[in-house]
Protein backbone atom coordinates (compact mmCIF):
# COMPACT_ATOMS: atom_id res chain seq x y z
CA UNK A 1 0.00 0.00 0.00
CA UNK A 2 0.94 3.57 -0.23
CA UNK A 3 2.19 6.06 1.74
CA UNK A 4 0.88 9.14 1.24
CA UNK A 5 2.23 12.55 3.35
CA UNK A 6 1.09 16.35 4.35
CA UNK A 7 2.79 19.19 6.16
CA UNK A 8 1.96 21.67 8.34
CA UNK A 9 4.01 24.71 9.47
CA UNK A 10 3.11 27.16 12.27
CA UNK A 11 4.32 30.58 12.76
CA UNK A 12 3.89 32.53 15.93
CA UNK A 13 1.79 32.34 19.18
CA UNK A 14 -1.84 30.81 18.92
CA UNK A 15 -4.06 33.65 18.59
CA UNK A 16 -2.08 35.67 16.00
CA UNK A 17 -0.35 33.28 14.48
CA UNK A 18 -0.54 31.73 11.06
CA UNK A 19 0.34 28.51 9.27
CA UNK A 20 0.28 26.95 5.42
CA UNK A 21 -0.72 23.09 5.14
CA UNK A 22 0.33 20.94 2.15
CA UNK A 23 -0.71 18.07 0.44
CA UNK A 24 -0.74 17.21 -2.72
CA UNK A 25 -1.72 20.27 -5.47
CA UNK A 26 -3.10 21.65 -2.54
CA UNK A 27 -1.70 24.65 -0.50
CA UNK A 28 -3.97 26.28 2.04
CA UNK A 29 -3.46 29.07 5.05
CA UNK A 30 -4.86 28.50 8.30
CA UNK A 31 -5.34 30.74 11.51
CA UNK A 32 -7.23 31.24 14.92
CA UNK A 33 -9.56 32.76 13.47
CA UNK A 34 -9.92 30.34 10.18
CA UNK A 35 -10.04 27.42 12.70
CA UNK A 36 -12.19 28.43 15.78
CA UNK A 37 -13.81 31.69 14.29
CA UNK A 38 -15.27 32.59 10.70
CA UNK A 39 -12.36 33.54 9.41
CA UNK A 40 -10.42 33.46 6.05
CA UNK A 41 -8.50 30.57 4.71
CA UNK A 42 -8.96 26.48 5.73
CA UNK A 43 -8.30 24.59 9.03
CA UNK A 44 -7.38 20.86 10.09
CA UNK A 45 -11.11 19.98 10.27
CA UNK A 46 -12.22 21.23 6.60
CA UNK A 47 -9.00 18.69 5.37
CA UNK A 48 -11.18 16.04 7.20
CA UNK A 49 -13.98 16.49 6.15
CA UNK A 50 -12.51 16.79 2.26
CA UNK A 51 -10.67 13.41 2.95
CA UNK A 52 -13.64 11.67 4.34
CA UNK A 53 -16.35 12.59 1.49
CA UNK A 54 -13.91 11.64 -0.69
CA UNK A 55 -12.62 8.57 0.64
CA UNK A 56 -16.64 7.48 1.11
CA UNK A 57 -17.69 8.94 -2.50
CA UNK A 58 -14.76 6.10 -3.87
CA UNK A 59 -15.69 3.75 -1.41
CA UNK A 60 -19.60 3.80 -1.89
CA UNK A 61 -18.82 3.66 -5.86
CA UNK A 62 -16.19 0.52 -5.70
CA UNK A 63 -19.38 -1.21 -3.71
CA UNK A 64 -22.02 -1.06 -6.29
CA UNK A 65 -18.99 -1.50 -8.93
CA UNK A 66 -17.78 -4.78 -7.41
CA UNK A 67 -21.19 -5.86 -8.15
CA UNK A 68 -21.38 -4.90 -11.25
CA UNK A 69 -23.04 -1.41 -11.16
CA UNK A 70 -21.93 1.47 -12.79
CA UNK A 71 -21.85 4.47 -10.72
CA UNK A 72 -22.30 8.09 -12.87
CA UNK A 73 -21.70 10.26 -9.87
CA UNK A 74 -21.05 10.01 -6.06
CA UNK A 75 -20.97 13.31 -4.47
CA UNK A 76 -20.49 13.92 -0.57
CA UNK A 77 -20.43 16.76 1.67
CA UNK A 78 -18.66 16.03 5.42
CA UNK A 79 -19.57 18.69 7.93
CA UNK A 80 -17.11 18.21 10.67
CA UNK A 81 -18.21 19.27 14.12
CA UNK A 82 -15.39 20.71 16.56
CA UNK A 83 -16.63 20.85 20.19
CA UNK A 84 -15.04 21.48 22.96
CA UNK A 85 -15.07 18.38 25.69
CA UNK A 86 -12.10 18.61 27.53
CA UNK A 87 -10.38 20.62 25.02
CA UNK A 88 -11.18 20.86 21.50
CA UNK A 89 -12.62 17.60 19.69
CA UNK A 90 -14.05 16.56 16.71
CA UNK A 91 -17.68 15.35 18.06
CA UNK A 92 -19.84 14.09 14.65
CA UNK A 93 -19.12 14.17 11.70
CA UNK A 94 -22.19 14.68 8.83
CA UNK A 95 -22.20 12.66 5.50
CA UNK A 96 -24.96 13.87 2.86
CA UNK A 97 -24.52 11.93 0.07
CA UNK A 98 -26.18 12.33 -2.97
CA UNK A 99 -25.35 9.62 -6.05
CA UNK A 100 -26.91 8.49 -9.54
CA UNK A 101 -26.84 4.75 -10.45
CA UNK A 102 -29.10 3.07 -12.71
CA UNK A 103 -30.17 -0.18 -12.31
CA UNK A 104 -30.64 0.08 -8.42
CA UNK A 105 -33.29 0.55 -6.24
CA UNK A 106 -33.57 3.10 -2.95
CA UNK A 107 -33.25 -0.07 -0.68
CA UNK A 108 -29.89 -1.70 -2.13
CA UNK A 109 -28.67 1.50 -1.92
CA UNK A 110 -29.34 2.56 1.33
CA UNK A 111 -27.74 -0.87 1.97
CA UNK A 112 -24.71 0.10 -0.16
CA UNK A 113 -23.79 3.87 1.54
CA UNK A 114 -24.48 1.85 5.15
CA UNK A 115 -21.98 -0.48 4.49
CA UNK A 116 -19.30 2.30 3.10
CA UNK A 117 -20.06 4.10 6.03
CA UNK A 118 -18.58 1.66 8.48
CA UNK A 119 -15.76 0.38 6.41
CA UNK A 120 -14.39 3.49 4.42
CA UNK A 121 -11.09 3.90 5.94
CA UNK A 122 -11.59 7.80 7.29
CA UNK A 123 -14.55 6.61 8.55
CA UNK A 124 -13.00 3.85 10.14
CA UNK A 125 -10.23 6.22 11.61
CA UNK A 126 -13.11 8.27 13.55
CA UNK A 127 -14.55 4.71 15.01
CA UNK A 128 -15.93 6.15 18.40
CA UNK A 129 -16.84 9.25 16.52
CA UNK A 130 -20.24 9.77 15.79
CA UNK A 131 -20.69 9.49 11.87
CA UNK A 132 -24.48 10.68 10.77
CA UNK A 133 -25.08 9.35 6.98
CA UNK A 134 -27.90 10.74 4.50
CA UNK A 135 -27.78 9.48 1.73
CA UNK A 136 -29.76 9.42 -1.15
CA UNK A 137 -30.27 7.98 -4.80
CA UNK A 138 -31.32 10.51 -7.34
CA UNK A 139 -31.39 10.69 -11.33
């Protein structure tokens, strides 16, 4: 399997401070404010969710194509909730899913994002994390 890497750097005290995270193409700036506020640029949590939509999207669609389906689009939103218990923690995490298939029915499907759910490996990762799934067959 592969090994795949990102970096972070941090400049500075907490609350006026300012870092860059890398991975891949992808170069964002994060802050206090971007993080805990409404602020400009990304934070730690928005990478999570972007890495667990997409590892569910591929997940869901290598399901229904191992059976011989042909998936023509899988998208998923991840809202990622930070609370505070204890310190700051990620507390749920929201999966809206919405994908067209043809030649399945609601049901299957439902069975389908269920099962990607619980075995996508991000999703996996947050195991003791509360992971809310809607998902829904459309086209």
């Amino acid at each position: 399997m592969a090994t795949r890497q990102a970096t972070a750097k941090w400049t500075g005290t907490l609350k006026e401070g300012n870092g860059v995270m890398k991975y891949g193409q992808f170069e964002g700036p994060f802050t206090f404010v971007s993080r805990f506020e409404e602020g400009k640029g990304t934070n730690p949590e928005e990478l999570v969710g972007a890495a667990h939509a997409g590892c569910y999207s591929m997940f869901l669609a290598a399901l229904m194509s191992g059976d011989g389906l042909k998936p023509t689009s899988v998208q998923t939103t991840a809202s990622v909730h930070l609370g505070d218990d204890n310190g700051p923690k990620i507390t749920s995490i929201d999966l809206v899913c919405e994908a067209v298939v043809s030649g399945v029915d609601a049901e299957k499907f439902a069975e389908y994002a269920q099962t990607a759910k619980q075995k996508c490996p991000i999703s996996r990762l947050f195991a003791g994390t509360e992971i809310n799934l809607s998902a829904k067959l459309v086209g």
